[in-house]
C-alpha atoms as a PDB file:
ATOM      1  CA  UNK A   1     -10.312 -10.504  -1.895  1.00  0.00           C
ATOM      2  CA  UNK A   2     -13.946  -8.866  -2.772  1.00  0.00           C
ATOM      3  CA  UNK A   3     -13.596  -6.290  -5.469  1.00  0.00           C
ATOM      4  CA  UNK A   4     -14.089  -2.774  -4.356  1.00  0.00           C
ATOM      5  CA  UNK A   5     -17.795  -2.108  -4.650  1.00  0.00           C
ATOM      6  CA  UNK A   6     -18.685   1.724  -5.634  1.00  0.00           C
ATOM      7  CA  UNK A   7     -21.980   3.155  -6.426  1.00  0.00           C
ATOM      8  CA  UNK A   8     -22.441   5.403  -9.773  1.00  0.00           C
ATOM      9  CA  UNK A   9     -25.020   7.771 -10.530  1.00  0.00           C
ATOM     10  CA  UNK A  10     -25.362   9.388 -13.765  1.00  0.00           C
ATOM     11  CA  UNK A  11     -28.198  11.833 -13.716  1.00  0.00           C
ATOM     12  CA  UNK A  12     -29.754  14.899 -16.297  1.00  0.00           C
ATOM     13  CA  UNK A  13     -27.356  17.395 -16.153  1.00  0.00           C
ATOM     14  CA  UNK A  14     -24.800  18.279 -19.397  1.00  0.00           C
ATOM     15  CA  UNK A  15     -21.584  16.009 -19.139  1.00  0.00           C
ATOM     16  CA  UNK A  16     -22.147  12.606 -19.446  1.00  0.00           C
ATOM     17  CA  UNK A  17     -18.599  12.158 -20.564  1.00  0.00           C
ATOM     18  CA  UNK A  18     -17.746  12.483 -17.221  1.00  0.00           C
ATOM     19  CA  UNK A  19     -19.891   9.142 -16.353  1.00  0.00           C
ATOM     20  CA  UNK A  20     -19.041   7.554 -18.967  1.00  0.00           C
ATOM     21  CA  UNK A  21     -15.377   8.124 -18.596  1.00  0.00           C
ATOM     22  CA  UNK A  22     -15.621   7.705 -14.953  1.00  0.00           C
ATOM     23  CA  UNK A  23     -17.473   4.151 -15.437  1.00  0.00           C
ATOM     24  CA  UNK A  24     -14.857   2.874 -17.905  1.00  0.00           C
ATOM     25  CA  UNK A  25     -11.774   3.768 -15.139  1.00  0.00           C
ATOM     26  CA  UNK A  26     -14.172   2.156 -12.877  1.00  0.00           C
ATOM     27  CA  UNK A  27     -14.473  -0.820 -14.344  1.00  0.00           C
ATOM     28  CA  UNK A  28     -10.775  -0.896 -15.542  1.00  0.00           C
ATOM     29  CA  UNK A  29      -9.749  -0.918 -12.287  1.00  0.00           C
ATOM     30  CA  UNK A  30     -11.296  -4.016 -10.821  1.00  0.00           C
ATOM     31  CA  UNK A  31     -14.427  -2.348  -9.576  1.00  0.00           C
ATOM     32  CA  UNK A  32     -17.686  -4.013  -9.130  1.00  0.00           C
ATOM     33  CA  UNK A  33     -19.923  -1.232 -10.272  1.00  0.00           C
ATOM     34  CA  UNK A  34     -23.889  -0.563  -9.054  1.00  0.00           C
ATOM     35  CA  UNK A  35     -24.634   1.995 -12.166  1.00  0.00           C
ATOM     36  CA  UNK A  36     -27.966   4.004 -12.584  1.00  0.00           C
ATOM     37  CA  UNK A  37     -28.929   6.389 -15.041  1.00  0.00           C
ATOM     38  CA  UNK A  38     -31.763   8.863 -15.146  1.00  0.00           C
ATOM     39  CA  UNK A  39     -33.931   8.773 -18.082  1.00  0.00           C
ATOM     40  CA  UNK A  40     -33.024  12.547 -18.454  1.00  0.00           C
ATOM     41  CA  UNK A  41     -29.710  10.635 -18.800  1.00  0.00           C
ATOM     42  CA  UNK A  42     -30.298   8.739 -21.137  1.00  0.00           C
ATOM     43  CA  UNK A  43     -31.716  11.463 -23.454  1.00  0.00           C
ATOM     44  CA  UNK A  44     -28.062  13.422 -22.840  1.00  0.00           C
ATOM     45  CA  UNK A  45     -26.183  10.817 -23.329  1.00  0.00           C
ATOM     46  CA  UNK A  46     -27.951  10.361 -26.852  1.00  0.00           C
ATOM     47  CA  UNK A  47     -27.562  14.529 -27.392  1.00  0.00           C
ATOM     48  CA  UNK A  48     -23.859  14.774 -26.420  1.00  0.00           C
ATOM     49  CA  UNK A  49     -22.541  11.069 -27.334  1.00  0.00           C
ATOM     50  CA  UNK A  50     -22.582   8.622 -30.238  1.00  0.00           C
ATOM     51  CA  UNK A  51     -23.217   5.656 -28.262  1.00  0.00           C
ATOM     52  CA  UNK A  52     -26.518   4.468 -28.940  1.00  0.00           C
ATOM     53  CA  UNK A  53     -27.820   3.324 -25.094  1.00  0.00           C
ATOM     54  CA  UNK A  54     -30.693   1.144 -24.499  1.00  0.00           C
ATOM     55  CA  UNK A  55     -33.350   1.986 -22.759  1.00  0.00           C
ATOM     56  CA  UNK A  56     -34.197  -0.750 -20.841  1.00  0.00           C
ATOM     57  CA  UNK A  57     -31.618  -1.443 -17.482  1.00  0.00           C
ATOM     58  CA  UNK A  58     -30.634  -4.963 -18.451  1.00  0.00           C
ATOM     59  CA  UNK A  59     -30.120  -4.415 -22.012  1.00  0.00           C
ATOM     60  CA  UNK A  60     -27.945  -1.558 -21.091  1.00  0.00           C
ATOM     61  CA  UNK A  61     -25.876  -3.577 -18.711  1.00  0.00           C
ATOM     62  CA  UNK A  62     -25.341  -5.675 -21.479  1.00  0.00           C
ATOM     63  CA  UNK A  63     -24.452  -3.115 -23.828  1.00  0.00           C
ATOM     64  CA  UNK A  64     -22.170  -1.052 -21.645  1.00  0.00           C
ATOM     65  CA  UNK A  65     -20.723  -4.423 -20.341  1.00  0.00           C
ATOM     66  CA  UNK A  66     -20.009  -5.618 -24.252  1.00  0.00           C
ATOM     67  CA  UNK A  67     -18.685  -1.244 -24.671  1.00  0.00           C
ATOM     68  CA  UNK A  68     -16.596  -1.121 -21.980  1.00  0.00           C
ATOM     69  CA  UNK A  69     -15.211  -5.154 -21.625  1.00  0.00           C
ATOM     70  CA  UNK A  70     -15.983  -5.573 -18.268  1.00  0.00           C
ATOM     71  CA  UNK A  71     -16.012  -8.767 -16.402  1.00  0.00           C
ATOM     72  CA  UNK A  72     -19.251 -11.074 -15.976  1.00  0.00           C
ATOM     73  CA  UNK A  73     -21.197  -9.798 -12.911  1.00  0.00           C
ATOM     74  CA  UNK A  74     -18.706  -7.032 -12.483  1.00  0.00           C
ATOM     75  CA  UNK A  75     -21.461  -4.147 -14.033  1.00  0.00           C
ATOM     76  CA  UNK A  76     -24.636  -4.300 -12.557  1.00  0.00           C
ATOM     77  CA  UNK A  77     -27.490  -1.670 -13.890  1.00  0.00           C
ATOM     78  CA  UNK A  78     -30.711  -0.518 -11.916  1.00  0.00           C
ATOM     79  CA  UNK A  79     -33.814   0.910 -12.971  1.00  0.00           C
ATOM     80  CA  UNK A  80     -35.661   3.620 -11.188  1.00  0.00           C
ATOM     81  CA  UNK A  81     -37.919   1.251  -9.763  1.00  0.00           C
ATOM     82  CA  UNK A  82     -36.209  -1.305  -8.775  1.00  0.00           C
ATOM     83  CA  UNK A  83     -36.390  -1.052  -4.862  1.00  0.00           C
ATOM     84  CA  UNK A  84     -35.262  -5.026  -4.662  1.00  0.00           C
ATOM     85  CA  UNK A  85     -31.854  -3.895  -5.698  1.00  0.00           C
ATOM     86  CA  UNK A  86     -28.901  -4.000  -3.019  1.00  0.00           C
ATOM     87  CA  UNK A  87     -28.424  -0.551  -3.495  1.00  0.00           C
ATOM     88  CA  UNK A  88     -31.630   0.594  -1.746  1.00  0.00           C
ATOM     89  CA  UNK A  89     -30.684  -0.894   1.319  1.00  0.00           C
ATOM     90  CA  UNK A  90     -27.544  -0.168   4.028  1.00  0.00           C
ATOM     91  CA  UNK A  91     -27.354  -3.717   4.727  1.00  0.00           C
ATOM     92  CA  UNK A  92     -25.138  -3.600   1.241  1.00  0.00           C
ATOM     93  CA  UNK A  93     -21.736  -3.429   1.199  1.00  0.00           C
ATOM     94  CA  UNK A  94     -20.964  -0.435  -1.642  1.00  0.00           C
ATOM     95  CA  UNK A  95     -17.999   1.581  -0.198  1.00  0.00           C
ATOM     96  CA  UNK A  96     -19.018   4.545  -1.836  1.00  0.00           C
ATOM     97  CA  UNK A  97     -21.566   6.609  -4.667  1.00  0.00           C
ATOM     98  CA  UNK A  98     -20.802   8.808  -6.796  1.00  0.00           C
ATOM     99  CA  UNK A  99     -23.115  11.198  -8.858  1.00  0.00           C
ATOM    100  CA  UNK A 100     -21.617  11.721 -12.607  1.00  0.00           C
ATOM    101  CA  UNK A 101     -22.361  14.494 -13.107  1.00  0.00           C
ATOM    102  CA  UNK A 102     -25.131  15.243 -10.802  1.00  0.00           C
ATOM    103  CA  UNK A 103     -28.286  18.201 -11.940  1.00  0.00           C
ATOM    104  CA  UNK A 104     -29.292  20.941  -9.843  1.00  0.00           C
ATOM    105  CA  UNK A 105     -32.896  18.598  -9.597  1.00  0.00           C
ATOM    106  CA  UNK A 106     -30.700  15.875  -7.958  1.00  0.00           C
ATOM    107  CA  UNK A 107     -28.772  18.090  -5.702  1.00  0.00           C
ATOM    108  CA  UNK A 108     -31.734  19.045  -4.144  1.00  0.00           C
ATOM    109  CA  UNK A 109     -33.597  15.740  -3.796  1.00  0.00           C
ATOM    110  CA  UNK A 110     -30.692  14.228  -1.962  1.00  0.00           C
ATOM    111  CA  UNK A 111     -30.426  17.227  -0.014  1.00  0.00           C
ATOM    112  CA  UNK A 112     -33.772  17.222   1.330  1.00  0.00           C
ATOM    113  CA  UNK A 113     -34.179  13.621   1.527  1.00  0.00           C
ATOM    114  CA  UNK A 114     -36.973  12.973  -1.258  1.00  0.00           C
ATOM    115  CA  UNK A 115     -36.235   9.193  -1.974  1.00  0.00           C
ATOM    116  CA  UNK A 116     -38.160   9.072  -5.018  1.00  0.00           C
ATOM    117  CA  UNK A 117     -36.452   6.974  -7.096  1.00  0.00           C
ATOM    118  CA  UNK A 118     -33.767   4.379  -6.708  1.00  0.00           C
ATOM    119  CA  UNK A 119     -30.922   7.392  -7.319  1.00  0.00           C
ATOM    120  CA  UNK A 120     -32.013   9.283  -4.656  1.00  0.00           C
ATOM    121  CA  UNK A 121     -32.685   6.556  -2.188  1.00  0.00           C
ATOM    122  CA  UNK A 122     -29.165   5.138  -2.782  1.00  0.00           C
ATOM    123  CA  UNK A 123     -27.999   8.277  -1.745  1.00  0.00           C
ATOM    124  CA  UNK A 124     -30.017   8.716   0.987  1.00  0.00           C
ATOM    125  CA  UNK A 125     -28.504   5.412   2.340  1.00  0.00           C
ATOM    126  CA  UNK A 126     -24.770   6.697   1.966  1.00  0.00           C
ATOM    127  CA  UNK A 127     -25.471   9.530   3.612  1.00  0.00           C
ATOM    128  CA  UNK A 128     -27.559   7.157   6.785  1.00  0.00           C
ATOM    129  CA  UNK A 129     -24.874   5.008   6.795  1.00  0.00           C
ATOM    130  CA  UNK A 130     -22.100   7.749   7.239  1.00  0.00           C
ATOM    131  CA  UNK A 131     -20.444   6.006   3.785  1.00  0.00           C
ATOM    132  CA  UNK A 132     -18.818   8.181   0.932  1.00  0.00           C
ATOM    133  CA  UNK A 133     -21.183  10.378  -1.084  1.00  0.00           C
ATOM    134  CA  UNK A 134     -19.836  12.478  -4.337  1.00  0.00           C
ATOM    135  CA  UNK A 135     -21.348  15.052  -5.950  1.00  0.00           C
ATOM    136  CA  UNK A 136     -20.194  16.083  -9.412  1.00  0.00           C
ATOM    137  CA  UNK A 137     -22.406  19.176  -9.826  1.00  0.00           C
ATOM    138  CA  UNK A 138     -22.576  20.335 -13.089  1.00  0.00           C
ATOM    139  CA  UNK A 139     -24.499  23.815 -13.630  1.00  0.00           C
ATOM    140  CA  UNK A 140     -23.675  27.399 -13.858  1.00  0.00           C
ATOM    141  CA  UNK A 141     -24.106  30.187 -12.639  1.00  0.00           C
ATOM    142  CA  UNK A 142     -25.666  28.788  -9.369  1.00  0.00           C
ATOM    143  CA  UNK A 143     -28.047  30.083  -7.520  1.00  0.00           C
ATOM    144  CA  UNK A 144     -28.563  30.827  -3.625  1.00  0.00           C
ATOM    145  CA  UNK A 145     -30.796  27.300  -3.858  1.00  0.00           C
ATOM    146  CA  UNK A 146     -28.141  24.937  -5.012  1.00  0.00           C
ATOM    147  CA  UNK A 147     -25.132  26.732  -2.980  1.00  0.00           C
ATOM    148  CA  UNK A 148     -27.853  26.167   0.444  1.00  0.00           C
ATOM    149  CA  UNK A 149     -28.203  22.681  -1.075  1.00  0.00           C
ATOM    150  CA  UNK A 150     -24.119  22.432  -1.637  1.00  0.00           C
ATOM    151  CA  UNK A 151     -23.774  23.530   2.359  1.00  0.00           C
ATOM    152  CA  UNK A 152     -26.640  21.248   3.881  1.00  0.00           C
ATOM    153  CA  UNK A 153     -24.721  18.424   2.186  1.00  0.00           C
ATOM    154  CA  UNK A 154     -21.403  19.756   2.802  1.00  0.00           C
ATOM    155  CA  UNK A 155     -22.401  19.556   6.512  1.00  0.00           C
ATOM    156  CA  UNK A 156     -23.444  15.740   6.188  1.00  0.00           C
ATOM    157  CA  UNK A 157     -19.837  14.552   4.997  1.00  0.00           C
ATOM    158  CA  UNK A 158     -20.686  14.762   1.283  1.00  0.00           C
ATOM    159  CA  UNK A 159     -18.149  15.450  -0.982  1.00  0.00           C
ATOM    160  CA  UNK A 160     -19.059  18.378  -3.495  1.00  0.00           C
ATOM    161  CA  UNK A 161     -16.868  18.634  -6.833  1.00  0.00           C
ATOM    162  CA  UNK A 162     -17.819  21.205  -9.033  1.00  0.00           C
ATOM    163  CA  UNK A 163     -17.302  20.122 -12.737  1.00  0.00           C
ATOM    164  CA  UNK A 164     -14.224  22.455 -13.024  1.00  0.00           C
ATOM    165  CA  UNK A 165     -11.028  20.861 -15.488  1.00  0.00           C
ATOM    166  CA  UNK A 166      -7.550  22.645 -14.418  1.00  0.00           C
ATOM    167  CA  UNK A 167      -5.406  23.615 -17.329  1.00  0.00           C
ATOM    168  CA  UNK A 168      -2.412  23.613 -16.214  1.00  0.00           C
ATOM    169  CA  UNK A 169      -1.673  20.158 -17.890  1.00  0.00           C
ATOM    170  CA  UNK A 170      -2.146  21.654 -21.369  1.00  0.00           C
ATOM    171  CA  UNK A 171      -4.838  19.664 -22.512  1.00  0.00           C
ATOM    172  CA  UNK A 172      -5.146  19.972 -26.131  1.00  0.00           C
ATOM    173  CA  UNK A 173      -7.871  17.788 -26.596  1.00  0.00           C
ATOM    174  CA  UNK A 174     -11.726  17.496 -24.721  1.00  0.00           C
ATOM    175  CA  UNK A 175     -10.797  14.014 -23.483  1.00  0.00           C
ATOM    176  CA  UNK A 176      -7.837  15.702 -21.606  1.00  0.00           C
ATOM    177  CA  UNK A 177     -10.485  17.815 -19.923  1.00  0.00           C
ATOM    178  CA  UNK A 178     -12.905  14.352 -19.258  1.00  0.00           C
ATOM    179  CA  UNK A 179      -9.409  12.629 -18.039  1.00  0.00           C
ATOM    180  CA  UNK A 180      -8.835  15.691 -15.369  1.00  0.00           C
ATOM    181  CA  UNK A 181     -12.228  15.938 -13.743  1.00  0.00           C
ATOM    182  CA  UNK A 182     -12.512  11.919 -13.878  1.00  0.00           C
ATOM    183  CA  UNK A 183      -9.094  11.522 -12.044  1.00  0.00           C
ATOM    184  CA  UNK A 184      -9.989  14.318  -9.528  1.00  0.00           C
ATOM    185  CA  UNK A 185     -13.110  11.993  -8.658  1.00  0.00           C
ATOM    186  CA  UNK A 186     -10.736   8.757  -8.945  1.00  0.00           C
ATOM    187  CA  UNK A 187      -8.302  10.339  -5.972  1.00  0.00           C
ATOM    188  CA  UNK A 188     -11.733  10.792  -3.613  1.00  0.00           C
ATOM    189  CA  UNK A 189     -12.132   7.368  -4.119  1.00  0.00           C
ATOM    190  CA  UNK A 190      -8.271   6.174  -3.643  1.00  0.00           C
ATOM    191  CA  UNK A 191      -8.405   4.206  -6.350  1.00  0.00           C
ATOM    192  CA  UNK A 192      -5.143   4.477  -8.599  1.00  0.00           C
ATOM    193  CA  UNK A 193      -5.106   5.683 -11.917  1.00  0.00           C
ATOM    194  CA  UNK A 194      -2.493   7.655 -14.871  1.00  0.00           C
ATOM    195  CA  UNK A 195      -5.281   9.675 -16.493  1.00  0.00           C
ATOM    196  CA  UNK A 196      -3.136  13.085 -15.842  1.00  0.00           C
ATOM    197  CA  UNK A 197       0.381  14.102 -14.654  1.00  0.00           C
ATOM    198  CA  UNK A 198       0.372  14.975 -11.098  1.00  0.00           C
ATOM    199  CA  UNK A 199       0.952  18.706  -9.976  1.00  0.00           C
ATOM    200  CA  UNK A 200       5.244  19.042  -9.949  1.00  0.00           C
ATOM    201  CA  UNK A 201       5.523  15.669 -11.603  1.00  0.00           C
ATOM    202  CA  UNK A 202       5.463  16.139 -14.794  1.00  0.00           C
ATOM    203  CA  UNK A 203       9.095  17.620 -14.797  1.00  0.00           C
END
């Protein structure tokens, strides 16, 4: 069998844990994985992380390949520019993309179709192709914009997820939190995982 084939999208907005952690489950689980990040990204990621990320696509696929042990040709990392790459096209065969987390700037350039840069054009094609799109918005408060951009999409199929950890797992700990929102995303995508006890299962 093909390994399941999902899209990721890590973009400017505060909690690139959340890619990150959502990658490494990703990867963990057999996925082949189409990544992108943002140079906004890239200048969180170095702000709210200690990994040390290349800035160049290919040296990061080798250096998140080497951080997070995946297989050879299972990680596969796009520039912005790179309209050559499968994922600009709906002849490929990615089940579904996922935005971790996705900015308000993002949100709205998917929503109104702007296509100017290999993140938004992959989305564009998910959401041409009728495929599974998720949004892992990650701003507050919101304004009337983003909500207008939240409903457009909403009505297209796309699957909105506020960055919002429950509690009532008692996390003790931040990766608890990361582990909650990540497994939230993980369900969307049926892919199994034990990051969290279920709700009534953990008695």
């Amino acid at each position: 069998m093909k390994p399941d084939r999902i899209i990721l999208a890590i973009t400017g907005a505060s909690g690139a844990q959340y890619g990150l952690r959502l990658l490494e489950n990703l990867l963990d689980a057999g996925c082949e994985v189409y990544l992108m990040i943002s140079q906004p990204a890239q200048v969180v990621i170095a702000t709210e992380t200690n990994l040390d990320l290349p800035g160049r696509a290919d040296e990061q696929q080798i250096f998140l390949s080497e951080c997070f042990s995946a297989a050879d040709n299972q990680l596969h990392v796009f520039g912005r520019d790179q309209w050559m790459s499968p994922v600009a096209s709906g002849s490929n065969t990615a089940r579904a993309m996922v935005i971790c987390p996705c900015s308000s700037a993002t949100l709205s350039s998917v929503a109104n179709g702007a296509s100017r840069d290999l993140i938004e054009r992959a989305a564009d094609v998910m959401l041409k192709e009728g495929r599974k799109l998720i949004l892992l918005h990650r701003e507050m408060p919101v304004s009337a914009i983003h909500l207008e951009n939240m409903l457009k999409l909403s009505r297209l199929g796309v699957t909105i997820m506020p960055a919002s950890p429950g509690f009532y797992h008692q996390p003790t700990t931040i990766d608890e939190l990361i582990d909650f929102v990540t497994a939230r995303i993980l369900d969307q995508l049926h892919i199994e995982h034990t990051l969290i006890p279920r709700w009534g299962e953990s008695q």
